[in-house]
Protein backbone atom coordinates (compact mmCIF):
# COMPACT_ATOMS: atom_id res chain seq x y z
CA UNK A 1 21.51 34.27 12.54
CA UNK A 2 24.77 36.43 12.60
CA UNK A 3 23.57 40.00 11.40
CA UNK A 4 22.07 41.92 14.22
CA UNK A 5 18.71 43.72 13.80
CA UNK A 6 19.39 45.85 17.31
CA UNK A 7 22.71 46.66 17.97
CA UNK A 8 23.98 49.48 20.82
CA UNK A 9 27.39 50.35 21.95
CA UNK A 10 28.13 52.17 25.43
CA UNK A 11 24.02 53.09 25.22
CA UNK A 12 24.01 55.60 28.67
CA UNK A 13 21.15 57.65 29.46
CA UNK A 14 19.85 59.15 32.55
CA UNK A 15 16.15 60.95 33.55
CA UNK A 16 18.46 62.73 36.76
CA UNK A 17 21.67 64.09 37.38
CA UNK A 18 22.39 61.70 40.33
CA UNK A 19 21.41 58.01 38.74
CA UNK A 20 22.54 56.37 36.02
CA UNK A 21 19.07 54.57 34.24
CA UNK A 22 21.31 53.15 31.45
CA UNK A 23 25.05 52.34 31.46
CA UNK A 24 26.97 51.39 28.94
CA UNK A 25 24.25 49.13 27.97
CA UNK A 26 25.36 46.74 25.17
CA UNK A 27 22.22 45.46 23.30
CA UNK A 28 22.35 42.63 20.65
CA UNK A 29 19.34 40.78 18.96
CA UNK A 30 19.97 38.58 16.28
CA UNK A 31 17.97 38.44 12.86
CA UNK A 32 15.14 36.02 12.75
CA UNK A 33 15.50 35.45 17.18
CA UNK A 34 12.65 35.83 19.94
CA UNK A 35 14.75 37.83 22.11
CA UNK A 36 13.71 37.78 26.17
CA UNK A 37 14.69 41.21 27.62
CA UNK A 38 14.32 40.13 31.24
CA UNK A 39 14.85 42.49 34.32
CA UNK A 40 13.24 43.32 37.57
CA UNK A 41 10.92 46.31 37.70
CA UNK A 42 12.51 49.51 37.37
CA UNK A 43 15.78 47.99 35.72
CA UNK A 44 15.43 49.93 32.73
CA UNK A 45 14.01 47.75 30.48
CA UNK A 46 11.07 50.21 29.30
CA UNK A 47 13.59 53.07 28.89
CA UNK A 48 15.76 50.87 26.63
CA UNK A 49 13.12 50.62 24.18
CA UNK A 50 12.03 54.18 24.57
CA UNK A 51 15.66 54.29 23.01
CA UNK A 52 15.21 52.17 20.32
CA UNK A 53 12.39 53.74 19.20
CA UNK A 54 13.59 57.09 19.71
CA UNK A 55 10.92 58.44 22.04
CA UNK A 56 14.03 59.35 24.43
CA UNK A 57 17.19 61.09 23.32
CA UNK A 58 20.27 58.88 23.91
CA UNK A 59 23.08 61.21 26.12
CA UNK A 60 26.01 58.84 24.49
CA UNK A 61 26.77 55.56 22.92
CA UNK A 62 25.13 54.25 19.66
CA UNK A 63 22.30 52.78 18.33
CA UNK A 64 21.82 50.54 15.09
CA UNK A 65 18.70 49.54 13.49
CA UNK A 66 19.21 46.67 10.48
CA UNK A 67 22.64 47.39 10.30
CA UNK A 68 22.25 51.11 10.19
CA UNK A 69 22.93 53.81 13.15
CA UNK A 70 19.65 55.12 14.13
CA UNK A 71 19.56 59.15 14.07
CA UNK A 72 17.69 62.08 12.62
CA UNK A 73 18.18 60.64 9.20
CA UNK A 74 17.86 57.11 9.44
CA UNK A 75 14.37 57.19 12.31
CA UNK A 76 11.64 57.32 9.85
CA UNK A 77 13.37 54.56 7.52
CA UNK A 78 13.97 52.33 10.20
CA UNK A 79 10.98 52.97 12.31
CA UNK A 80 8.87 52.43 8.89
CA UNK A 81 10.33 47.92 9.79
CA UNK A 82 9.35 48.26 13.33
CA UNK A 83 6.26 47.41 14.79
CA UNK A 84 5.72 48.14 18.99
CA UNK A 85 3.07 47.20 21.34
CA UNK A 86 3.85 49.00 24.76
CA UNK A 87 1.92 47.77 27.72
CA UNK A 88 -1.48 48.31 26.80
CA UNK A 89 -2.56 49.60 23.59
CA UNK A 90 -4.11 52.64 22.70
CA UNK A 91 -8.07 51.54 21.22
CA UNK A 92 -11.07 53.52 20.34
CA UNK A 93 -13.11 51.02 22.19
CA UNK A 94 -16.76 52.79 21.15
CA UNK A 95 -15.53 51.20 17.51
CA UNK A 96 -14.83 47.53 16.18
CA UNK A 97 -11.36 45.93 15.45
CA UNK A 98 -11.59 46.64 11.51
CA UNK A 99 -12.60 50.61 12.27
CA UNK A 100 -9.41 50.48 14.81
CA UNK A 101 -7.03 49.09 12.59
CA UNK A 102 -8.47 51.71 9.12
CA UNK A 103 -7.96 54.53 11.79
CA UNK A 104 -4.00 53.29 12.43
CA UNK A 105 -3.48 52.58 8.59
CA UNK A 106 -4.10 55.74 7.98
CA UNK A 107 -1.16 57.35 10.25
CA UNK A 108 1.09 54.98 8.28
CA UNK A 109 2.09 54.74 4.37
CA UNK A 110 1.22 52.70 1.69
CA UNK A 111 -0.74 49.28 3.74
CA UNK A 112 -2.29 47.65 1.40
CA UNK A 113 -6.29 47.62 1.64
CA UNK A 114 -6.44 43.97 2.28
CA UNK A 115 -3.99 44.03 5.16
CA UNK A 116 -6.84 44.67 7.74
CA UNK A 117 -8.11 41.05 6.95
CA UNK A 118 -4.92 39.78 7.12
CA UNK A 119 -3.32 40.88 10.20
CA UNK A 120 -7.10 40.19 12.02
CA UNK A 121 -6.29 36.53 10.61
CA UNK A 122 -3.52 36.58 11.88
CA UNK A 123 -4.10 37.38 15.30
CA UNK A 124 -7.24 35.47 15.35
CA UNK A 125 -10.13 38.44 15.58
CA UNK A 126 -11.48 37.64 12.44
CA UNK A 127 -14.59 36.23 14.30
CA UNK A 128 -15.05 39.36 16.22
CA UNK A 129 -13.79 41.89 14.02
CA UNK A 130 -17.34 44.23 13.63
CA UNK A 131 -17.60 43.62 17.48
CA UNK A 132 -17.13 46.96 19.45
CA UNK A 133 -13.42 46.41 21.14
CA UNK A 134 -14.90 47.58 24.44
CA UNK A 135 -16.67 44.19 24.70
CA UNK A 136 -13.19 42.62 23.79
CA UNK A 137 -11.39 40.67 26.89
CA UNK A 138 -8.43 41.93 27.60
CA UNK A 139 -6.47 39.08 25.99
CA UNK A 140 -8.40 40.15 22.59
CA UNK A 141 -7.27 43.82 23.52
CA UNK A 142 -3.20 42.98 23.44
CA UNK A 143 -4.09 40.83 20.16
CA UNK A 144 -5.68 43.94 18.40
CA UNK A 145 -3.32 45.59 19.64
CA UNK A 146 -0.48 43.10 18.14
CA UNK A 147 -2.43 43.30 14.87
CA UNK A 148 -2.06 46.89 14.87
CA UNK A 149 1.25 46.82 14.82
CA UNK A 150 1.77 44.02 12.51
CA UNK A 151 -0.25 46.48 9.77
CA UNK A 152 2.95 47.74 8.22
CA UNK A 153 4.82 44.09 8.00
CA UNK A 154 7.45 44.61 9.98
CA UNK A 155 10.70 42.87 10.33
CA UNK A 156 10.86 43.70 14.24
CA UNK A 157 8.44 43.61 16.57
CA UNK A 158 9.06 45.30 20.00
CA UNK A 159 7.02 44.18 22.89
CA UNK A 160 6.77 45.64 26.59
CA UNK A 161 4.99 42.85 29.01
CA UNK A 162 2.59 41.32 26.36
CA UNK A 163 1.31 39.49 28.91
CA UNK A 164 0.84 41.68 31.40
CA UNK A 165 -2.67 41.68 33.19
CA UNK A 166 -3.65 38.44 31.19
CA UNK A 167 -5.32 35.25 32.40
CA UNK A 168 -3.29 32.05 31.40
CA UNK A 169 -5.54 31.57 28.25
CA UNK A 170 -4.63 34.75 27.52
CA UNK A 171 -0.79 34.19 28.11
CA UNK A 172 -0.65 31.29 25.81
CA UNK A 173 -2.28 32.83 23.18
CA UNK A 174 -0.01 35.09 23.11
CA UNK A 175 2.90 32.79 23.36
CA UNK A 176 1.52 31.03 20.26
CA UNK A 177 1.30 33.90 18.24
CA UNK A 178 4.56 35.11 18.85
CA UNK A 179 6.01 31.98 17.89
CA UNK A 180 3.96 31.82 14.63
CA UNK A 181 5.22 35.17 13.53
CA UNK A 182 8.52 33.94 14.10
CA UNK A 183 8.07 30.80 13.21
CA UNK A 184 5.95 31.44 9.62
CA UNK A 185 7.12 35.04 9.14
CA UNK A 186 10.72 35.05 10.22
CA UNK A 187 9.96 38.29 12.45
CA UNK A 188 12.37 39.02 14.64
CA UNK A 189 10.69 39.59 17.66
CA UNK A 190 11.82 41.97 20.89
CA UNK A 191 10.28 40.64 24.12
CA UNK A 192 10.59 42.91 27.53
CA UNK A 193 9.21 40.88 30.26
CA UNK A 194 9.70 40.43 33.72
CA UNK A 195 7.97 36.78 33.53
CA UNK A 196 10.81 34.50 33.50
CA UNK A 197 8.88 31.32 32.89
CA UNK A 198 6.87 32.68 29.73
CA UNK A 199 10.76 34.03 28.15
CA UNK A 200 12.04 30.16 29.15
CA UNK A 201 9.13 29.01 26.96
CA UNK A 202 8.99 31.10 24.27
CA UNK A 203 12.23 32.96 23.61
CA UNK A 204 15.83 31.70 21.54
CA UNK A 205 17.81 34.24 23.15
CA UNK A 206 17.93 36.57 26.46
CA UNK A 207 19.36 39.69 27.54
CA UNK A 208 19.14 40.38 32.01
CA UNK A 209 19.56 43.77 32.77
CA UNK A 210 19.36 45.28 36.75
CA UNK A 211 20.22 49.03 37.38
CA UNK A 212 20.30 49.70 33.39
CA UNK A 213 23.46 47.06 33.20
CA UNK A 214 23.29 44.00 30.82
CA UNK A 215 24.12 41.49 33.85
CA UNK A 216 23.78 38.14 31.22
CA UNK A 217 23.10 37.69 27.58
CA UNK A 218 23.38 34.82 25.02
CA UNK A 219 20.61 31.66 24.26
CA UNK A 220 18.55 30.68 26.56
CA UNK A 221 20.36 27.41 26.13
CA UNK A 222 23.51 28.86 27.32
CA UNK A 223 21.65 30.47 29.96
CA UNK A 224 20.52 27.29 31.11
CA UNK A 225 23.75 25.32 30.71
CA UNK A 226 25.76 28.82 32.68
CA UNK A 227 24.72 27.02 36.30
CA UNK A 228 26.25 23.72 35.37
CA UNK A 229 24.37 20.47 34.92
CA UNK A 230 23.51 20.11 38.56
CA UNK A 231 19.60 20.62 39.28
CA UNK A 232 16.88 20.23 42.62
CA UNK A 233 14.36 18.05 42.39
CA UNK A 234 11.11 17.97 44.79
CA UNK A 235 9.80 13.79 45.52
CA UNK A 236 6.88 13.35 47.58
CA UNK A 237 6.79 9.93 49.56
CA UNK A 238 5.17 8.15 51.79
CA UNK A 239 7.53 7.57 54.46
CA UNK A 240 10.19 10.37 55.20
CA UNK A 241 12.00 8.62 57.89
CA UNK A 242 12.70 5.29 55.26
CA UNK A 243 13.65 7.64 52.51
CA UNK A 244 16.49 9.59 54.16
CA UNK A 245 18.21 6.27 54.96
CA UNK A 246 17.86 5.71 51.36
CA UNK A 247 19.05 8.67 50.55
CA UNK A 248 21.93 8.59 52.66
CA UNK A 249 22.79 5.09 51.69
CA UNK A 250 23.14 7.13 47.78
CA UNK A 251 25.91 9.45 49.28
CA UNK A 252 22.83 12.48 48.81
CA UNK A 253 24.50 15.07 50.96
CA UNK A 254 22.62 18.22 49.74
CA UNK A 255 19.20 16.96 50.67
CA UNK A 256 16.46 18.98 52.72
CA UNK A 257 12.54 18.24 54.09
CA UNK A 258 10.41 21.47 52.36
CA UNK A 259 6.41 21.92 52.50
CA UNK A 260 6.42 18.05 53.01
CA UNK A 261 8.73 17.13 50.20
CA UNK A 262 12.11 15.86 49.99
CA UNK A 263 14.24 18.22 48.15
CA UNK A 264 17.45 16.41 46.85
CA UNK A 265 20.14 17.94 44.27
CA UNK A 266 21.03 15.59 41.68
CA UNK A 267 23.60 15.41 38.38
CA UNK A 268 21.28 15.18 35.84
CA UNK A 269 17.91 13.37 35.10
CA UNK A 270 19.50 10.07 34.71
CA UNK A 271 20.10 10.24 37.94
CA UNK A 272 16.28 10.79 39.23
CA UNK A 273 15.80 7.19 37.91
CA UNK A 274 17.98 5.75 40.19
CA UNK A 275 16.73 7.96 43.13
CA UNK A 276 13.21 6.56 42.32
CA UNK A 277 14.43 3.21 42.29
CA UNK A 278 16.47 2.94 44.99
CA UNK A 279 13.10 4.46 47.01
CA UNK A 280 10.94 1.69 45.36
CA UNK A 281 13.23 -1.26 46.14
CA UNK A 282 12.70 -0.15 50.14
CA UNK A 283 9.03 -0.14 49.94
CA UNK A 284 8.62 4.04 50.03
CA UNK A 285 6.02 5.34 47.76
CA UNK A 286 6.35 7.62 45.41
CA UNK A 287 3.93 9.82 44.95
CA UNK A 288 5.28 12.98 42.46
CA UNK A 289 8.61 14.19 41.70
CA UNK A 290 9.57 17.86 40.13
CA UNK A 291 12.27 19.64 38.90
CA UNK A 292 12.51 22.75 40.18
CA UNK A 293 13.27 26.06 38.08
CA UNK A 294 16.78 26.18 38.29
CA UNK A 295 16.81 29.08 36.33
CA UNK A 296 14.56 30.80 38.00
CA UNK A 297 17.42 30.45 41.10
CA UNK A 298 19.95 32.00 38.34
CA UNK A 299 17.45 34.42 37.53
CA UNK A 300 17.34 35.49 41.16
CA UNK A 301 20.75 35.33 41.90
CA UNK A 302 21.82 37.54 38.76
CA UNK A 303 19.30 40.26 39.62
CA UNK A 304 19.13 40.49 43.32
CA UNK A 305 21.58 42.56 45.29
């Protein structure tokens, strides 16, 4: 996974004279990687792609599609292997999915007659593909709207907030079908969220951008591994008073009372095992334990002022 379908160099571009949107923003997805573009709102993340795809005009810096720099030349070759859902689709929702997807075909070259079928297959429409898209939930919406894009076969697919608006069947619906394409297609797939949980679960590799600068980027494992092994787990017990002395009796310094459970930093999860012990062989009940999102804490830390 070494060759780099998106790669920019000093990337700067700016919608005023007084603000920089981007700076110097280096970009890198690998080939065959679900890459998590993660940011706060307003960070810049939507302007990057309207970069890549060339719906802005970069001001400096470079920009390299498949291994080629993407210009006047190059756009329509390299556009022709992307394929883009941004925020919600554009549907003619007085027609059904197949009528949709014959209208897009026809803006693009050469798709074969039987892609329709395939790409509604795909996304799982098949059932409802003569149903009129305006009696489509909105999770069915962002998968016609996936399919649409898939119609050319693409060997990147850029996506702004696919699950933005959607009801947690609808998130992991979409989180399935992003693996599969990555998974059974090898697509290489361009994710701009602001969901950190949904990138944790689905993406191999993340880029964190605030003020249009690339604060963090490597694999999520690295990500993970970048605040050292130490994490915060939540216990709920029975007797708060008998657990502390436990506690304390384990050398837990870093150890808190929140919303009625004990909050305690630990090592690693070996170490919950003896925490849960220790509690057990004094009597204390325990009800639940949690670890909490220490990433989510990076996350925070990485993106807030």
């Amino acid at each position: 996974m070494n060759q780099l379908i998106v790669d920019t160099k000093k990337l700067n571009f700016s919608y005023t004279k007084t603000r920089k949107d981007i700076e110097n923003l280096e970009l890198k997805v690998p080939k065959g990687s679900i890459y998590g573009f993660l940011g706060p709102n307003g960070s810049g993340k939507s302007t990057t792609i309207r970069l890549l795809l060339g719906l802005l005009k970069k001001q400096s810096g470079t920009v390299a599609l498949f291994g080629e720099l993407f210009n006047g030349k190059t756009r329509l070759k390299s556009l022709d292997k992307v394929g883009a859902l941004i925020e919600n689709p554009s549907l003619y929702e007085h027609l059904n999915a197949v009528d949709n997807l014959k209208i897009a075909a026809n803006y693009r070259q050469n798709i074969p007659e039987g892609r329709i079928d395939e790409v509604l297959e795909i996304v799982r429409l098949s059932h409802a593909k003569k149903k009129k898209v305006k009696a489509y939930s909105l999770g069915m919406k962002q998968r016609l709207g996936l399919a649409i894009s898939l119609l050319s076969n693409p060997e990147l697919i850029i996506l702004d907030e696919p699950a933005n608006g959607l009801d947690p069947k609808g998130i992991i619906e979409m989180r399935m079908l992003i693996k599969e394409l990555n998974e059974t297609y090898g697509t290489t797939i361009f994710i701009s969220s602001h969901l950190l949980s949904e990138i944790e679960k689905t993406c191999t590799h993340v880029g964190i951008i605030r003020d249009g600068k690339m604060l963090f980027q490597d694999t999520v494992k690295a990500l993970k591994s970048s605040k050292g092994r130490k994490m915060m787990i939540d216990i709920e017990v029975d007797k708060f008073i008998d657990a502390m002395t436990v506690l304390e009796k384990l050398q837990k310094e870093n150890t808190s009372l929140v919303d009625e459970f004990l909050q305690i930093e630990v090592e690693d999860k070996e170490e919950i095992t003896v925490v849960i012990d220790a509690l057990r062989a004094q009597n204390v009940k325990v009800y639940q334990v949690s670890i909490k999102n220490n990433l989510e804490e990076l996350f925070l830390s990485l993106t807030e002022n």
